[in-house]
C-alpha atoms as a PDB file:
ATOM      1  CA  UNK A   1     173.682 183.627 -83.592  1.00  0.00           C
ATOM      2  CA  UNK A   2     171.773 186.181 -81.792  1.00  0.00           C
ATOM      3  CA  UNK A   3     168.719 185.434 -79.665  1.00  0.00           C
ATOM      4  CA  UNK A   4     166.788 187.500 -82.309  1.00  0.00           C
ATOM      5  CA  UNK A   5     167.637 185.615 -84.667  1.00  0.00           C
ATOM      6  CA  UNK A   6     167.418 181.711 -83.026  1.00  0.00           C
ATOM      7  CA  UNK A   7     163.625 182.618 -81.965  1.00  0.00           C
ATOM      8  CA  UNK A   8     163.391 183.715 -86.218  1.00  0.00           C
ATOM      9  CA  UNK A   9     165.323 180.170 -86.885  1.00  0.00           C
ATOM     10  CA  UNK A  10     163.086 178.163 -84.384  1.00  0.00           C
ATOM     11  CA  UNK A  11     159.710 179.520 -85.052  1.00  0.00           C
ATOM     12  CA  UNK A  12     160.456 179.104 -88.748  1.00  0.00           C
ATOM     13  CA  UNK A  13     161.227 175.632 -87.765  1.00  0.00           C
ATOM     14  CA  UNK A  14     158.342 175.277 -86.547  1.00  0.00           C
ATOM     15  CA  UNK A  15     156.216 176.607 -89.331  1.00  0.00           C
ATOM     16  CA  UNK A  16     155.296 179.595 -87.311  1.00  0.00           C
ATOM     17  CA  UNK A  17     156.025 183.630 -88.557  1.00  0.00           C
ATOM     18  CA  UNK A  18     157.370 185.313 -85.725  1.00  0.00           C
ATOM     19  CA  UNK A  19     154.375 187.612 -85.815  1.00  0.00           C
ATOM     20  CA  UNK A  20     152.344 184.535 -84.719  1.00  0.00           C
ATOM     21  CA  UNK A  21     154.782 183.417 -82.050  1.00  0.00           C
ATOM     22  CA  UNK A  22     154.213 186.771 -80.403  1.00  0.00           C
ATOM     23  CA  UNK A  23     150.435 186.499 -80.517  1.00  0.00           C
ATOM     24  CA  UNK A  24     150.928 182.783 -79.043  1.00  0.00           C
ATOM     25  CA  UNK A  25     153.585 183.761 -76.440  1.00  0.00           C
ATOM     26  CA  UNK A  26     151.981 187.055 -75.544  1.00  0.00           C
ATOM     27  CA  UNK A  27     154.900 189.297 -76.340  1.00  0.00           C
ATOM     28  CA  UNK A  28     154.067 192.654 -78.574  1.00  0.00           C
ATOM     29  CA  UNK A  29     155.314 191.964 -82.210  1.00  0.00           C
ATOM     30  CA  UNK A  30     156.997 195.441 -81.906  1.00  0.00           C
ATOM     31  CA  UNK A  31     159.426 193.961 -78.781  1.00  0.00           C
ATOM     32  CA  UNK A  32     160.824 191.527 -80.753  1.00  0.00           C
ATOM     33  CA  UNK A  33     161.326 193.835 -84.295  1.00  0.00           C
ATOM     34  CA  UNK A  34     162.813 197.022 -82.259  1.00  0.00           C
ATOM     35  CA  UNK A  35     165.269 194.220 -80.802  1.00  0.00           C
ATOM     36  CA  UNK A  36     166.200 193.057 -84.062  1.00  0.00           C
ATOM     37  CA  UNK A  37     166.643 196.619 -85.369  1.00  0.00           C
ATOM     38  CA  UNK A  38     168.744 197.846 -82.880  1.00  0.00           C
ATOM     39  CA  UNK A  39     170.343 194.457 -82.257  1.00  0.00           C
ATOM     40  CA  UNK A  40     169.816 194.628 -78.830  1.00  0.00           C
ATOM     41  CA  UNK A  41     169.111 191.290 -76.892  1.00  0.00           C
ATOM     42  CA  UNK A  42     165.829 190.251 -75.583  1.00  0.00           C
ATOM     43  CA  UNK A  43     165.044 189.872 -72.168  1.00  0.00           C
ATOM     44  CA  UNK A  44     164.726 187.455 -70.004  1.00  0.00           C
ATOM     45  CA  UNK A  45     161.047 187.288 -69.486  1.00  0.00           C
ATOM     46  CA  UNK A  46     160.383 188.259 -73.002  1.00  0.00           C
ATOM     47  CA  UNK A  47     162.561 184.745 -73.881  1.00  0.00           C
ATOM     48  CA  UNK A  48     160.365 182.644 -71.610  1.00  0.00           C
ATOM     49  CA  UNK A  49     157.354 183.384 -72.604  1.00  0.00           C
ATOM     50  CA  UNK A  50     158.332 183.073 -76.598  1.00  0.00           C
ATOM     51  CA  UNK A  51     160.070 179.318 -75.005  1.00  0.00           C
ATOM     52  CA  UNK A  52     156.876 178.370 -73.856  1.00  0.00           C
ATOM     53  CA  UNK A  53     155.148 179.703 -77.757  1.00  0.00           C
ATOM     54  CA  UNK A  54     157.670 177.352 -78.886  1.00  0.00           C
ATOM     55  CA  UNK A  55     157.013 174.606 -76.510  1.00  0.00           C
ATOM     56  CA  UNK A  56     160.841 174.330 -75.542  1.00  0.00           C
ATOM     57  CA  UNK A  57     163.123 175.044 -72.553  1.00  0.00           C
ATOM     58  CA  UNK A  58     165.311 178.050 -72.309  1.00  0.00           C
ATOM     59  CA  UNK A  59     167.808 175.246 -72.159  1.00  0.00           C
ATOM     60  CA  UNK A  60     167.255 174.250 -74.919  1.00  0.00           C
ATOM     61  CA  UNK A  61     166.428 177.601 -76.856  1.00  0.00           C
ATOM     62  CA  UNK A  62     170.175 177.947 -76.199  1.00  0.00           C
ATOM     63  CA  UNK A  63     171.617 175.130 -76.789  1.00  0.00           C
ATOM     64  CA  UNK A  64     172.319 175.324 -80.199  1.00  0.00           C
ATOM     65  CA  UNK A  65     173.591 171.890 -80.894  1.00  0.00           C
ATOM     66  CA  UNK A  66     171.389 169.439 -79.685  1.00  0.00           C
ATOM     67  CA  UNK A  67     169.256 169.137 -83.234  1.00  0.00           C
ATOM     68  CA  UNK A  68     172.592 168.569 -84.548  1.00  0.00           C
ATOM     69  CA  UNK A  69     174.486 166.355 -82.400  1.00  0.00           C
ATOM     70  CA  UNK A  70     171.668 163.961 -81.829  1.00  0.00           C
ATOM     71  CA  UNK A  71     170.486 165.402 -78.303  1.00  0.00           C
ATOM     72  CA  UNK A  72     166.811 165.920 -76.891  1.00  0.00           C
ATOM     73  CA  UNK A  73     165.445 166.963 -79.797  1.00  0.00           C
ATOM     74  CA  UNK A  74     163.981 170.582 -79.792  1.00  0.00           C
ATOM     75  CA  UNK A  75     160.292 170.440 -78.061  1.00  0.00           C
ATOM     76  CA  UNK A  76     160.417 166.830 -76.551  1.00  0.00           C
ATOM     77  CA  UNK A  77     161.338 167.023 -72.405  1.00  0.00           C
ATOM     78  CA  UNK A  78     162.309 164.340 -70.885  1.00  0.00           C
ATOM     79  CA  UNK A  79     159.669 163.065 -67.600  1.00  0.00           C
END
């Protein structure tokens, strides 16, 4: 899965249109489309800040698994 398309997958998870996560995370709309049309990769900074929209880790904006394999579930951290 592309990073495009795990911030679509998450922010739908989360009830959210992506055009909404970009207002929250403070990332123009157009960054994320123009990646997804070219199906180029976002960049790191851009990631953060739509992490911190979502209220997870980068860690765990990559990993995949963890909603499936029983691991910190996607927005809780650990103190």
């Amino acid at each position: 899965m592309s990073t495009v398309e795990r911030v679509y997958k998450l922010a739908a998870d989360r009830g959210l249109s992506v055009y909404k996560l970009a207002k929250k995370s403070d990332v123009p709309y157009t960054t994320i489309k123009a990646a997804e049309y070219r199906g180029s990769q976002l960049t790191v900074d851009t990631l953060y800040r739509l992490c911190e929209g979502l209220g997870i880790t980068m860690s765990e904006f990559f990993d995949e698994n963890a909603e499936e394999t029983g691991g910190t579930p996607i927005g809780i951290h650990n103190a």
